[in-house]
N, C-alpha and C. Protein backbone atom coordinates (compact mmCIF):
# COMPACT_ATOMS: atom_id res chain seq x y z
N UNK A 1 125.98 188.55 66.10
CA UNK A 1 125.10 187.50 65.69
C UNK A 1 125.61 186.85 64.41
N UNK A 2 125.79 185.57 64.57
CA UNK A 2 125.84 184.69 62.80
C UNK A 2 124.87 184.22 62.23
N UNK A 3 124.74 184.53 61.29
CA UNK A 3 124.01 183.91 60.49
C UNK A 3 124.02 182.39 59.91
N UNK A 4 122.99 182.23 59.95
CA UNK A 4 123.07 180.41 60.03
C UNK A 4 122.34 180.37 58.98
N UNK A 5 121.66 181.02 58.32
CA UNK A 5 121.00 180.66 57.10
C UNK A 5 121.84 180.36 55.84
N UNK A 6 121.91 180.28 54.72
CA UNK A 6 122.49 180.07 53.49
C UNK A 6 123.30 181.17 53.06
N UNK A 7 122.59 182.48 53.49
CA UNK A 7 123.28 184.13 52.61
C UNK A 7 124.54 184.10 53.20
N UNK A 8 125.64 183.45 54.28
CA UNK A 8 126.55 183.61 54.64
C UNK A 8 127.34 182.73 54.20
N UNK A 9 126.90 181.43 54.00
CA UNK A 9 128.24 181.21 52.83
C UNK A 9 127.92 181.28 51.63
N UNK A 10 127.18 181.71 51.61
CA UNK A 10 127.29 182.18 49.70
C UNK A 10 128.15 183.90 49.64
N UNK A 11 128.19 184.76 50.92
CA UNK A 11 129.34 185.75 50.57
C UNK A 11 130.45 185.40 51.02
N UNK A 12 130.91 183.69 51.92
CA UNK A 12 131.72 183.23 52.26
C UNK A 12 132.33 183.00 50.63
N UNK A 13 132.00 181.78 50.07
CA UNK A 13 132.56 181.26 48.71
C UNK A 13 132.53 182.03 47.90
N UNK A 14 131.79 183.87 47.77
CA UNK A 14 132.10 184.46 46.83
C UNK A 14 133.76 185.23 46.90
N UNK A 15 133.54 185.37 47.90
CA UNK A 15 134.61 186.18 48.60
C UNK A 15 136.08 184.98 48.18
N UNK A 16 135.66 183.74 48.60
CA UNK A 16 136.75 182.62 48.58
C UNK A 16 136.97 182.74 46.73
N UNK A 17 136.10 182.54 45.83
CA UNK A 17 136.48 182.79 44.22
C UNK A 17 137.33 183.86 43.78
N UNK A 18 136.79 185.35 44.55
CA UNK A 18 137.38 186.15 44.19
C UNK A 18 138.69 186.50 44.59
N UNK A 19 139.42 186.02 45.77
CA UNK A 19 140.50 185.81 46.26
C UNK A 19 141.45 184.60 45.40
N UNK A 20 140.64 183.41 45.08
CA UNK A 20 141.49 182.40 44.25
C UNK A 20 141.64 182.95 42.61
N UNK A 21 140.41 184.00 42.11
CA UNK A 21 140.30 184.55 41.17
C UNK A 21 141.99 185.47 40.97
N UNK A 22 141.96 185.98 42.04
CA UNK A 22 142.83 186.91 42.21
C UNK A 22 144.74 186.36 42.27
N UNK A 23 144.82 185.43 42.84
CA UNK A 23 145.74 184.73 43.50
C UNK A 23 145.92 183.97 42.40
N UNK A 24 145.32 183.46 41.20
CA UNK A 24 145.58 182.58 39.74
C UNK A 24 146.51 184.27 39.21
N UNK A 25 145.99 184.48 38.85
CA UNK A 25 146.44 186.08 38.08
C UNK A 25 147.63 186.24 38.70
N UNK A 26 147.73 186.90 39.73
CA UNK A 26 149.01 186.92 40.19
C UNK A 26 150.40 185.86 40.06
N UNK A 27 149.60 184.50 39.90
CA UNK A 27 150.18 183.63 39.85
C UNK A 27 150.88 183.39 38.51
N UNK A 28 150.08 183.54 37.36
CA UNK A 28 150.21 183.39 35.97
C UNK A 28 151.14 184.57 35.84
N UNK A 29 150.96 185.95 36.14
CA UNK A 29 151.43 186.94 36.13
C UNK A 29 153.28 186.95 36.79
N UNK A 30 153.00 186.47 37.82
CA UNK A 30 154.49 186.16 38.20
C UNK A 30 155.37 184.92 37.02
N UNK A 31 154.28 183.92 36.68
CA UNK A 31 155.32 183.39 35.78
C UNK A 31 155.81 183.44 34.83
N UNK A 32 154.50 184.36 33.98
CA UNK A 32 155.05 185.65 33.27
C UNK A 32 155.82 186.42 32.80
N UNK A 33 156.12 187.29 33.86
CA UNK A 33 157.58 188.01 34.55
C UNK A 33 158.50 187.20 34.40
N UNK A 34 158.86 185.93 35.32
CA UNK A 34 159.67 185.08 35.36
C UNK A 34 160.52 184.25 33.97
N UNK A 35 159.18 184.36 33.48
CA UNK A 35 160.04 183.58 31.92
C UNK A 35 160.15 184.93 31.01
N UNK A 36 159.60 185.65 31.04
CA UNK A 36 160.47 186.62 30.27
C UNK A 36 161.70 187.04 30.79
N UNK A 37 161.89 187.26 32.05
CA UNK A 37 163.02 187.69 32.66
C UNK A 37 163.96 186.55 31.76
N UNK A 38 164.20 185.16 32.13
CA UNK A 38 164.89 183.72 32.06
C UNK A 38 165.00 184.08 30.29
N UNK A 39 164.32 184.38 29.61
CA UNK A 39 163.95 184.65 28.21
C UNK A 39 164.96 185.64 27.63
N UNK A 40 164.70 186.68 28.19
CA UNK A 40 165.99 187.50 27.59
C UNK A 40 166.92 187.65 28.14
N UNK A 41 167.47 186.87 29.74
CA UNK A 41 168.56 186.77 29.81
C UNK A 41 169.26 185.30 29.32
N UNK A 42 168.19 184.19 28.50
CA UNK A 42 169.04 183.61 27.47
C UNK A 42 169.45 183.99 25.98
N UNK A 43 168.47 184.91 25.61
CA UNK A 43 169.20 185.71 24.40
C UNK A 43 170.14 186.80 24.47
N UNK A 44 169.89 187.51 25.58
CA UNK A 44 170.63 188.63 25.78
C UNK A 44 171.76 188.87 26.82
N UNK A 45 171.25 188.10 28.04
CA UNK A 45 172.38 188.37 29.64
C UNK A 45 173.30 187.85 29.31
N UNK A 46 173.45 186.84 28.58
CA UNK A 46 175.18 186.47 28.20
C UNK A 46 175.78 186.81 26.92
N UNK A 47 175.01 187.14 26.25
CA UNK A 47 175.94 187.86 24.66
C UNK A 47 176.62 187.34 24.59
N UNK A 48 176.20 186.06 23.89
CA UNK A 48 177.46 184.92 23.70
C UNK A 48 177.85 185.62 22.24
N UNK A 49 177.33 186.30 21.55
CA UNK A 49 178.19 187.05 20.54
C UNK A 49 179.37 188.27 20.51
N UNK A 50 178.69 189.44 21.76
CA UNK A 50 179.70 189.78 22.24
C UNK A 50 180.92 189.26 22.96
N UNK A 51 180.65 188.11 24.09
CA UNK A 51 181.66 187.67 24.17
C UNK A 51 182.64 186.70 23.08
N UNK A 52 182.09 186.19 21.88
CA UNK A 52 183.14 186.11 21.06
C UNK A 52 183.68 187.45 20.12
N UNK A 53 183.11 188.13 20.20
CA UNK A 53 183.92 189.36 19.39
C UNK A 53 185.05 190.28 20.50
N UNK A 54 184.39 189.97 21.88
CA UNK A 54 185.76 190.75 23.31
C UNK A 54 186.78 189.47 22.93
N UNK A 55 186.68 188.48 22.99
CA UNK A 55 187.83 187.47 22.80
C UNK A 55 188.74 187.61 21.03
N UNK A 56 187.75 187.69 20.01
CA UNK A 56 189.26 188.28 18.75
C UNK A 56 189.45 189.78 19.01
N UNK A 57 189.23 190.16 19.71
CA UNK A 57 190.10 191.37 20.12
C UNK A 57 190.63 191.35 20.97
N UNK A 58 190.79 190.94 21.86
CA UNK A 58 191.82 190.58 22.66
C UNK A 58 193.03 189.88 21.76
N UNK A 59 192.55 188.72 21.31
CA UNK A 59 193.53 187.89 20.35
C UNK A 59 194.10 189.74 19.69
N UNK A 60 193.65 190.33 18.93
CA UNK A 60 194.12 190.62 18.40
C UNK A 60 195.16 192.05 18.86
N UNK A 61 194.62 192.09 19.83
CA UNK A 61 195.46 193.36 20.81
C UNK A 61 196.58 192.87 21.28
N UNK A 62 196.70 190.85 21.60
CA UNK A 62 197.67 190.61 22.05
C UNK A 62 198.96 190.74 21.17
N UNK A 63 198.66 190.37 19.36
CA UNK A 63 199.29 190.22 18.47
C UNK A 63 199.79 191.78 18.42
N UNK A 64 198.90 192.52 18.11
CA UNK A 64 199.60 194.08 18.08
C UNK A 64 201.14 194.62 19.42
N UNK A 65 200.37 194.07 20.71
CA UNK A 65 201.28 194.28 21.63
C UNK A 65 202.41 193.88 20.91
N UNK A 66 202.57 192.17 20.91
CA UNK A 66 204.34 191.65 20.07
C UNK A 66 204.74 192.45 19.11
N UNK A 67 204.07 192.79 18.61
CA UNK A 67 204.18 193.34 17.37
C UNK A 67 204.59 194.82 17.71
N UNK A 68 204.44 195.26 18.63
CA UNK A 68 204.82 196.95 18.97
C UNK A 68 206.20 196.51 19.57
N UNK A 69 206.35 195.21 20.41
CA UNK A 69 207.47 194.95 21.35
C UNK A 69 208.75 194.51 20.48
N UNK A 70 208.31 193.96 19.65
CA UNK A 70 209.63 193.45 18.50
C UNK A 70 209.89 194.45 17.45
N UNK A 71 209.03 195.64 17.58
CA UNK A 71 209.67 197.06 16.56
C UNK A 71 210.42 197.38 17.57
N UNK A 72 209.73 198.12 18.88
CA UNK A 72 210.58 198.59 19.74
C UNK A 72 211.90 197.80 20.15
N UNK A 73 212.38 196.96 19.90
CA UNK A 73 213.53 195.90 19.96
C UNK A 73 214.33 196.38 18.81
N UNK A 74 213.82 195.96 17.87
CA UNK A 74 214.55 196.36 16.26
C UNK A 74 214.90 197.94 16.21
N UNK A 75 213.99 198.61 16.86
CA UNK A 75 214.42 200.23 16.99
C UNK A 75 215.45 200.53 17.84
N UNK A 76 215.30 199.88 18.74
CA UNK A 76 216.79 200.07 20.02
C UNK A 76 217.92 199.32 19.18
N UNK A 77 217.68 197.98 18.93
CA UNK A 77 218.92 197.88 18.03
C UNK A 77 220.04 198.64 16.69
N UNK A 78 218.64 199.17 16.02
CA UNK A 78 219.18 199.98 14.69
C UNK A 78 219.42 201.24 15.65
N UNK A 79 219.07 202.06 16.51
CA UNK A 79 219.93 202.90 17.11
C UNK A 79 220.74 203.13 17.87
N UNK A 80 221.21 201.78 18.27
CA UNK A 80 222.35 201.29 18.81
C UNK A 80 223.49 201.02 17.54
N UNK A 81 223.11 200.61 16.67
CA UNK A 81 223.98 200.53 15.64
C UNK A 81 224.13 202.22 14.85
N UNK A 82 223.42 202.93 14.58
CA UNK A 82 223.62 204.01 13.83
C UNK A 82 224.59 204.46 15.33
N UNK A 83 224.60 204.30 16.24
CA UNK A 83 225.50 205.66 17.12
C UNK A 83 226.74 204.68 17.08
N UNK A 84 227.16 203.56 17.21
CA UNK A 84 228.10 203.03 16.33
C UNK A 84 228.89 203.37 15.47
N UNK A 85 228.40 203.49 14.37
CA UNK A 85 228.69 204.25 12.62
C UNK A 85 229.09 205.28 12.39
N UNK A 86 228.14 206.43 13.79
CA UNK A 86 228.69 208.01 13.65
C UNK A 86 229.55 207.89 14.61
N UNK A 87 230.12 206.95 15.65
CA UNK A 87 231.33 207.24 16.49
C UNK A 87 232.25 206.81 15.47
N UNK A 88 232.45 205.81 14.65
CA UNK A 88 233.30 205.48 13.89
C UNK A 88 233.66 206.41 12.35
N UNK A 89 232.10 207.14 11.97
CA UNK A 89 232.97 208.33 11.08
C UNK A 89 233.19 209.43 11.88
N UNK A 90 232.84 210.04 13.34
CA UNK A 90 233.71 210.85 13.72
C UNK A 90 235.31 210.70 13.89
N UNK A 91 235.51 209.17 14.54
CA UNK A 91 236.77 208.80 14.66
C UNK A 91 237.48 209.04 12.73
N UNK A 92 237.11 208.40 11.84
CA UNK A 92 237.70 208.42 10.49
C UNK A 92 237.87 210.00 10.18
N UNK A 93 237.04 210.42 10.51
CA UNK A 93 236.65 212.11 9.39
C UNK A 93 238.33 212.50 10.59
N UNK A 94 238.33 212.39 11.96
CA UNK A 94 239.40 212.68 13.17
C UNK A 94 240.75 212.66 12.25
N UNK A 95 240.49 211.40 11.61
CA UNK A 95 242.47 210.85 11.02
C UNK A 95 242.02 211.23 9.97
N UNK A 96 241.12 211.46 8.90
CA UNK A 96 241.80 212.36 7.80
C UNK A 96 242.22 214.06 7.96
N UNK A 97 241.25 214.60 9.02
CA UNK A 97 241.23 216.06 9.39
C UNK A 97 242.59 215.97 9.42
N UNK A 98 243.36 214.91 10.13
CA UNK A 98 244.43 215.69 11.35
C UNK A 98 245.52 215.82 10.02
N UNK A 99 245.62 214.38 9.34
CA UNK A 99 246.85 214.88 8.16
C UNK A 99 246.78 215.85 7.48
N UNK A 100 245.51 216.05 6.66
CA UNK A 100 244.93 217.04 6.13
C UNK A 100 245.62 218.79 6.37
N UNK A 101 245.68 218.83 7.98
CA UNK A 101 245.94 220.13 8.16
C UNK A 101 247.50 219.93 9.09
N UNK A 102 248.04 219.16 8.65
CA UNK A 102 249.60 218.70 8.96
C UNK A 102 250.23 218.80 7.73
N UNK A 103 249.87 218.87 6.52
CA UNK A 103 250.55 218.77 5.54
C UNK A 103 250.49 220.11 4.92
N UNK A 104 249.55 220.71 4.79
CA UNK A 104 249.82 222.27 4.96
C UNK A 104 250.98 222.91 5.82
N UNK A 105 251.18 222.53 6.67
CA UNK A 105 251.65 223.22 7.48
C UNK A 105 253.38 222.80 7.49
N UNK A 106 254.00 221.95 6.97
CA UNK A 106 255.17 221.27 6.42
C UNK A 106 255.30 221.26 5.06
N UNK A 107 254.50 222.59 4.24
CA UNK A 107 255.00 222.96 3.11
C UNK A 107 255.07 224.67 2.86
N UNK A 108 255.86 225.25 3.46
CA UNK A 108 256.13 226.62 2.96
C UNK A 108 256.81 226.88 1.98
């Protein structure tokens, strides 16, 4: 049976408030959420400060690299030159040894 008198839409439209009651809230509530989310991922999700401090370190890791690569250059060179120096005073110390103990030996 329906009711045709008045008491049925008045728990019709209460029912309808408390659903739009409900459905604002949620609504406000989601946008809420939404701009805080948008909110701290414009202060925070991109760390536009961290990403300038990963970039001078990088800069500056690149400079260290050259900088390790042109010792290690200068180091292969200067020990390319010191084994140089000691082949050439082994060869010298060679020709003084040899007279050295030739001339002893042609004086009895």
């Amino acid at each position: 049976m329906q009711r045709t008198d008045g008491g049925g839409s008045v728990e019709r439209r209460q029912l309808q408030e408390k659903a739009w009651l409900f459905a604002q809230r949620g609504v406000v509530l989601l946008v809420t959420l939404l701009a805080g989310l948008f909110i701290g991922y414009q202060l925070w999700g991109q760390a536009g400060a961290l990403k300038q401090q990963v970039a001078q370190m990088e800069e500056r890791v690149s400079i260290l690299q050259k900088e390790r690569d042109t010792l290690n250059s200068q180091k292969a060179i200067i020990d390319r030159d010191k084994k140089e120096v000691e082949k050439r005073l082994q060869d010298v110390q060679a020709r003084c040894a040899a007279p050295a103990e030739a001339a002893p030996a042609t004086q009895p």
